[in-house]
N, C-alpha and C. Protein backbone atom coordinates (compact mmCIF):
# COMPACT_ATOMS: atom_id res chain seq x y z
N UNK A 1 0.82 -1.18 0.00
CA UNK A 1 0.00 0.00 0.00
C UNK A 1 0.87 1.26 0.00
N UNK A 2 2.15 1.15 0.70
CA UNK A 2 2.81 2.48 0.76
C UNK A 2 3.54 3.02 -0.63
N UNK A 3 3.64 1.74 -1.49
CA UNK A 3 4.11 1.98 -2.69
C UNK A 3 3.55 2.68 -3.70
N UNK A 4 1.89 2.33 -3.44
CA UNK A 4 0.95 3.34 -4.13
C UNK A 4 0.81 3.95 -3.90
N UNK A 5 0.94 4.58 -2.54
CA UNK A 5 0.71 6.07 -1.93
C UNK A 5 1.72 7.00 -2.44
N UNK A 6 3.26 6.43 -2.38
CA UNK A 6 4.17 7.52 -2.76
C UNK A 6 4.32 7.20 -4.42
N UNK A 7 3.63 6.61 -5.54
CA UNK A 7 3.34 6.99 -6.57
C UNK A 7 2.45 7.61 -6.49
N UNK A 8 1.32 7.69 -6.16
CA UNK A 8 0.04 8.24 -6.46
C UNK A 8 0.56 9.93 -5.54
N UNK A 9 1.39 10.36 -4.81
CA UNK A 9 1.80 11.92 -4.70
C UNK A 9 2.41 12.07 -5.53
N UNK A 10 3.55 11.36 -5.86
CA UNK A 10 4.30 11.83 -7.08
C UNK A 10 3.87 12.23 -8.46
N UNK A 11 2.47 11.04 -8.31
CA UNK A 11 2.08 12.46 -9.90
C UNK A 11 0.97 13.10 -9.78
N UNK A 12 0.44 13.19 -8.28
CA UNK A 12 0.09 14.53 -7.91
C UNK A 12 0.76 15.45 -7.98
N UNK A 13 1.91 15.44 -7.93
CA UNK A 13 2.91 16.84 -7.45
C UNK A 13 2.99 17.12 -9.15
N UNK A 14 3.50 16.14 -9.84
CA UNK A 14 3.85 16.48 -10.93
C UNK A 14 2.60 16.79 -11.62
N UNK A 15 1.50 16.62 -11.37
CA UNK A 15 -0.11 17.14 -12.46
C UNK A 15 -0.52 18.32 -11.83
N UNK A 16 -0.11 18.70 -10.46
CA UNK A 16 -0.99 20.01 -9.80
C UNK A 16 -0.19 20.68 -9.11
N UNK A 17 1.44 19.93 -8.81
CA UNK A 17 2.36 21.03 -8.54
C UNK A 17 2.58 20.88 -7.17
N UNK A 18 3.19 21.48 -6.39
CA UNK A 18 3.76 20.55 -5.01
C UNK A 18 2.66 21.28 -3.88
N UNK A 19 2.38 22.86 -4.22
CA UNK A 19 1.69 23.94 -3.31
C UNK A 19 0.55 23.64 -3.21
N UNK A 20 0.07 22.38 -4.28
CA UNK A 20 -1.36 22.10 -4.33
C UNK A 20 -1.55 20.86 -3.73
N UNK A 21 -0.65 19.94 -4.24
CA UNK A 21 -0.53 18.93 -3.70
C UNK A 21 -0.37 18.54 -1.95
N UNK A 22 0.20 19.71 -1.26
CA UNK A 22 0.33 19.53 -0.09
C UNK A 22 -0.58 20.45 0.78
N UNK A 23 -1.48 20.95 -0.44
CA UNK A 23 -2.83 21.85 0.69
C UNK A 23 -3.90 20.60 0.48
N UNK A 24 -3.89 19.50 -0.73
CA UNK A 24 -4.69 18.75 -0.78
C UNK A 24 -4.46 17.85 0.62
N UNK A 25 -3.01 17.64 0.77
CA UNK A 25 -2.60 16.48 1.81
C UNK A 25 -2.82 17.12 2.87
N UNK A 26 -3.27 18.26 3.20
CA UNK A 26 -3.38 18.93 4.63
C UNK A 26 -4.68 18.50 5.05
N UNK A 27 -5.76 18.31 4.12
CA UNK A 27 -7.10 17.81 4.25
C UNK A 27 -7.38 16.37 4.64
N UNK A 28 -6.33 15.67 5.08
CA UNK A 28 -6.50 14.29 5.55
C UNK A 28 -7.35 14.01 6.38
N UNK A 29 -6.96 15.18 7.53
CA UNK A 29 -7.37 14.93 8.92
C UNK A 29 -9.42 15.11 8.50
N UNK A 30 -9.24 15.91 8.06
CA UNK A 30 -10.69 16.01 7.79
C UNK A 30 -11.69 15.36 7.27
N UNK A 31 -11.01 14.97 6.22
CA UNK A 31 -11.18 13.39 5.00
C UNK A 31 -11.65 12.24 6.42
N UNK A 32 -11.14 11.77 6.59
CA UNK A 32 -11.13 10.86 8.11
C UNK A 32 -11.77 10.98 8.46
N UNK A 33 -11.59 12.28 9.44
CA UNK A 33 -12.83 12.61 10.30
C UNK A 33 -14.09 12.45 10.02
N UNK A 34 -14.65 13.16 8.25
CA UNK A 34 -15.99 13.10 7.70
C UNK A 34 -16.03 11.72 7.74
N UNK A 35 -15.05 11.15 6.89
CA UNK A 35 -16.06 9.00 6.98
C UNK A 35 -15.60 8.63 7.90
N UNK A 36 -14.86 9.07 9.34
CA UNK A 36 -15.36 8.28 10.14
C UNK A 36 -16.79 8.13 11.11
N UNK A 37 -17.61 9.13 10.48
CA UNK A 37 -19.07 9.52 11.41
C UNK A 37 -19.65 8.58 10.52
N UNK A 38 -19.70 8.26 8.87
CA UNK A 38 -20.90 6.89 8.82
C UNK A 38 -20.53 5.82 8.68
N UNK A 39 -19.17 5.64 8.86
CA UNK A 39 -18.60 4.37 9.05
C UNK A 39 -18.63 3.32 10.27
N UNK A 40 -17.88 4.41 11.15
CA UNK A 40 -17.85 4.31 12.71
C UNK A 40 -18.84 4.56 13.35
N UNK A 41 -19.72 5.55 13.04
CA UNK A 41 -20.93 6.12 14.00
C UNK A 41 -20.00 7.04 14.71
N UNK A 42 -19.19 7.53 14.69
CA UNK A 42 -18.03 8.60 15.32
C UNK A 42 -19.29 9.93 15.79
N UNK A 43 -19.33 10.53 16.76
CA UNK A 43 -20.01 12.12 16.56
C UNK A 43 -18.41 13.21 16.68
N UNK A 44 -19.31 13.91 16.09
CA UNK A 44 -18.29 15.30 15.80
C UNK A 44 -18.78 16.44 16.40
N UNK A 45 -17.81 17.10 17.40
CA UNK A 45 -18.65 18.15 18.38
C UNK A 45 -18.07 19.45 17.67
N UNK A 46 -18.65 20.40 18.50
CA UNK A 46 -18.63 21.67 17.80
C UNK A 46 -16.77 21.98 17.89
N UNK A 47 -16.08 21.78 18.51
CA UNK A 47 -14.85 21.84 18.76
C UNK A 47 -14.02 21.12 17.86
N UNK A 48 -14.45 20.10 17.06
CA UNK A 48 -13.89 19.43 16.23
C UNK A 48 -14.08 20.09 14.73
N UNK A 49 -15.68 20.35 14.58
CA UNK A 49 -16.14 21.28 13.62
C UNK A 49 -15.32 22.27 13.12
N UNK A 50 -15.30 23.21 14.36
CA UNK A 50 -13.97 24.80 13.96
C UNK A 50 -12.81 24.01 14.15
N UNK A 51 -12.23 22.43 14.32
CA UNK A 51 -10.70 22.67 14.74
C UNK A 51 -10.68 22.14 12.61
N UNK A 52 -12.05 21.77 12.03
CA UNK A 52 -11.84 21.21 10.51
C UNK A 52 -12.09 22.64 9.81
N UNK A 53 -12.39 23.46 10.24
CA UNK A 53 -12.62 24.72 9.70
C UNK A 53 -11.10 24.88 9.56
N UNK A 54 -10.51 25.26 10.37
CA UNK A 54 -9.70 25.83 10.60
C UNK A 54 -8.26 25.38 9.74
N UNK A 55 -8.49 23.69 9.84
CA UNK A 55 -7.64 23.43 8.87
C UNK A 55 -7.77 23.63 7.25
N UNK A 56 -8.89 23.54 6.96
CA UNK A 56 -9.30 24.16 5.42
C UNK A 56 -9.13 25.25 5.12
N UNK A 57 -8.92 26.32 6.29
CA UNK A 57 -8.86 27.68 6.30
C UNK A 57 -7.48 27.66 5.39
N UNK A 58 -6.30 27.42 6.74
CA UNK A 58 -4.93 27.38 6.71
C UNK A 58 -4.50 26.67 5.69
N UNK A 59 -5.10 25.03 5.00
CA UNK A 59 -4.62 25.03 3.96
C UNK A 59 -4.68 25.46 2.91
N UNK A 60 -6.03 26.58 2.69
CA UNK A 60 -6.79 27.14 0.93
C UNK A 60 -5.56 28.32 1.22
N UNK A 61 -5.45 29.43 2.29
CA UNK A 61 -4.59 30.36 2.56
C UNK A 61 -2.99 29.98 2.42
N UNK A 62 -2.59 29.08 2.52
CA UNK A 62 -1.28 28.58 2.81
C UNK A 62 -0.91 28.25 1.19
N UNK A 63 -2.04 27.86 0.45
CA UNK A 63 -1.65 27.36 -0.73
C UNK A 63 -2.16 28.47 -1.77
N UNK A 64 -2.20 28.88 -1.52
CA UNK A 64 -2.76 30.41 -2.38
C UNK A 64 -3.51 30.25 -3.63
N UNK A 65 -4.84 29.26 -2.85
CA UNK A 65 -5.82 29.03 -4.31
C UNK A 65 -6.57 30.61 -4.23
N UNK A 66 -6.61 31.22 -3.27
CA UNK A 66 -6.72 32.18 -3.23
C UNK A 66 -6.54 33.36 -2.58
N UNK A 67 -5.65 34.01 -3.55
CA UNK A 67 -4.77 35.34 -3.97
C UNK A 67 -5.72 36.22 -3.04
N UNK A 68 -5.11 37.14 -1.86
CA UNK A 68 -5.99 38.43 -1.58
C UNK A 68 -5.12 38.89 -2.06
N UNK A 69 -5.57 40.50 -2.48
CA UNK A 69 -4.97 41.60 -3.62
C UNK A 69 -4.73 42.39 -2.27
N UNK A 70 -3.21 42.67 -2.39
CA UNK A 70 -3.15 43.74 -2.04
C UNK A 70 -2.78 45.23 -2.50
N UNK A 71 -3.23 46.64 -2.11
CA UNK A 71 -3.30 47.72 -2.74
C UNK A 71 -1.76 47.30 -3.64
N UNK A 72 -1.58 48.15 -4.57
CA UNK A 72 -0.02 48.42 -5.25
C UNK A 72 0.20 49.76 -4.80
N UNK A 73 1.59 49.66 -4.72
CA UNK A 73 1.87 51.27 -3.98
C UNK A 73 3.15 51.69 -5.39
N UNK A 74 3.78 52.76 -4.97
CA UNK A 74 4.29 52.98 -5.93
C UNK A 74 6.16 52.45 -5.83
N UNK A 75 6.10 52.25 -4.62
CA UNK A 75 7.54 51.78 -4.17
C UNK A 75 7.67 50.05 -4.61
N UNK A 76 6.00 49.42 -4.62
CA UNK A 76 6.13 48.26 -5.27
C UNK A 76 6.97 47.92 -6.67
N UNK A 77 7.83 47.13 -6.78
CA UNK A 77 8.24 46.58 -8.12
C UNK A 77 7.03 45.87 -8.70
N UNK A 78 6.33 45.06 -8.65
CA UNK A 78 5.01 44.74 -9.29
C UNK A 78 4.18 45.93 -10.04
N UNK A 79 4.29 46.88 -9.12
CA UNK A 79 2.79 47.74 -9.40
C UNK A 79 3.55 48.55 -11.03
N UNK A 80 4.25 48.35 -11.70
CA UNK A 80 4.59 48.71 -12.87
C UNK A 80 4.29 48.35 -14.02
C-alpha cells in the first residue's frame, strides 16, 4: 500500500504542482474525520467542527488558491 501512496503523490505533485498537492494532503485529517461519522458512527462536536474549519482555512490560505490583492503602492516593483 505504501508503494501506491508515494506513486500516487508523485504524480500529484507532478499534475498540480507541489503547493497544491500539499494543501490537498493537509485535508487528511478532515477526509477521516468526515467518513469516520458513517462508518464508525463517530459524533463530531462543535470543537472538532472549527478545529476542521480551521484546517481548510490554513490550507486554501497557505496554498494560495486564493490570492488576496493587495493595494499596489508605488515603491512596489510589481505595481509597474
Amino acid at each position: 500500500m505504501g508503494i501506491i501512496a508515494n506513486y500516487s503523490y508523485a504524480f500529484a505533485i507532478r499534475r498540480l504542482g507541489a503547493e497544491m498537492s500539499a494543501a490537498i494532503g493537509a485535508f487528511t485529517p478532515v477526509v477521516a474525520a468526515l467518513i469516520a461519522i458513517p462508518v464508525f458512527g463517530e459524533t463530531v462536536s462543535v470543537l472538532t467542527l472549527c478545529a476542521m474549519a480551521l484546517i481548510v482555512l490554513g490550507a486554501v490560505l497557505a496554498s494560495e488558491v486564493i490570492v488576496l490583492r493587495r493595494p499596489k503602492t508605488k515603491s512596489d516593483p510589481q505595481a509597474a
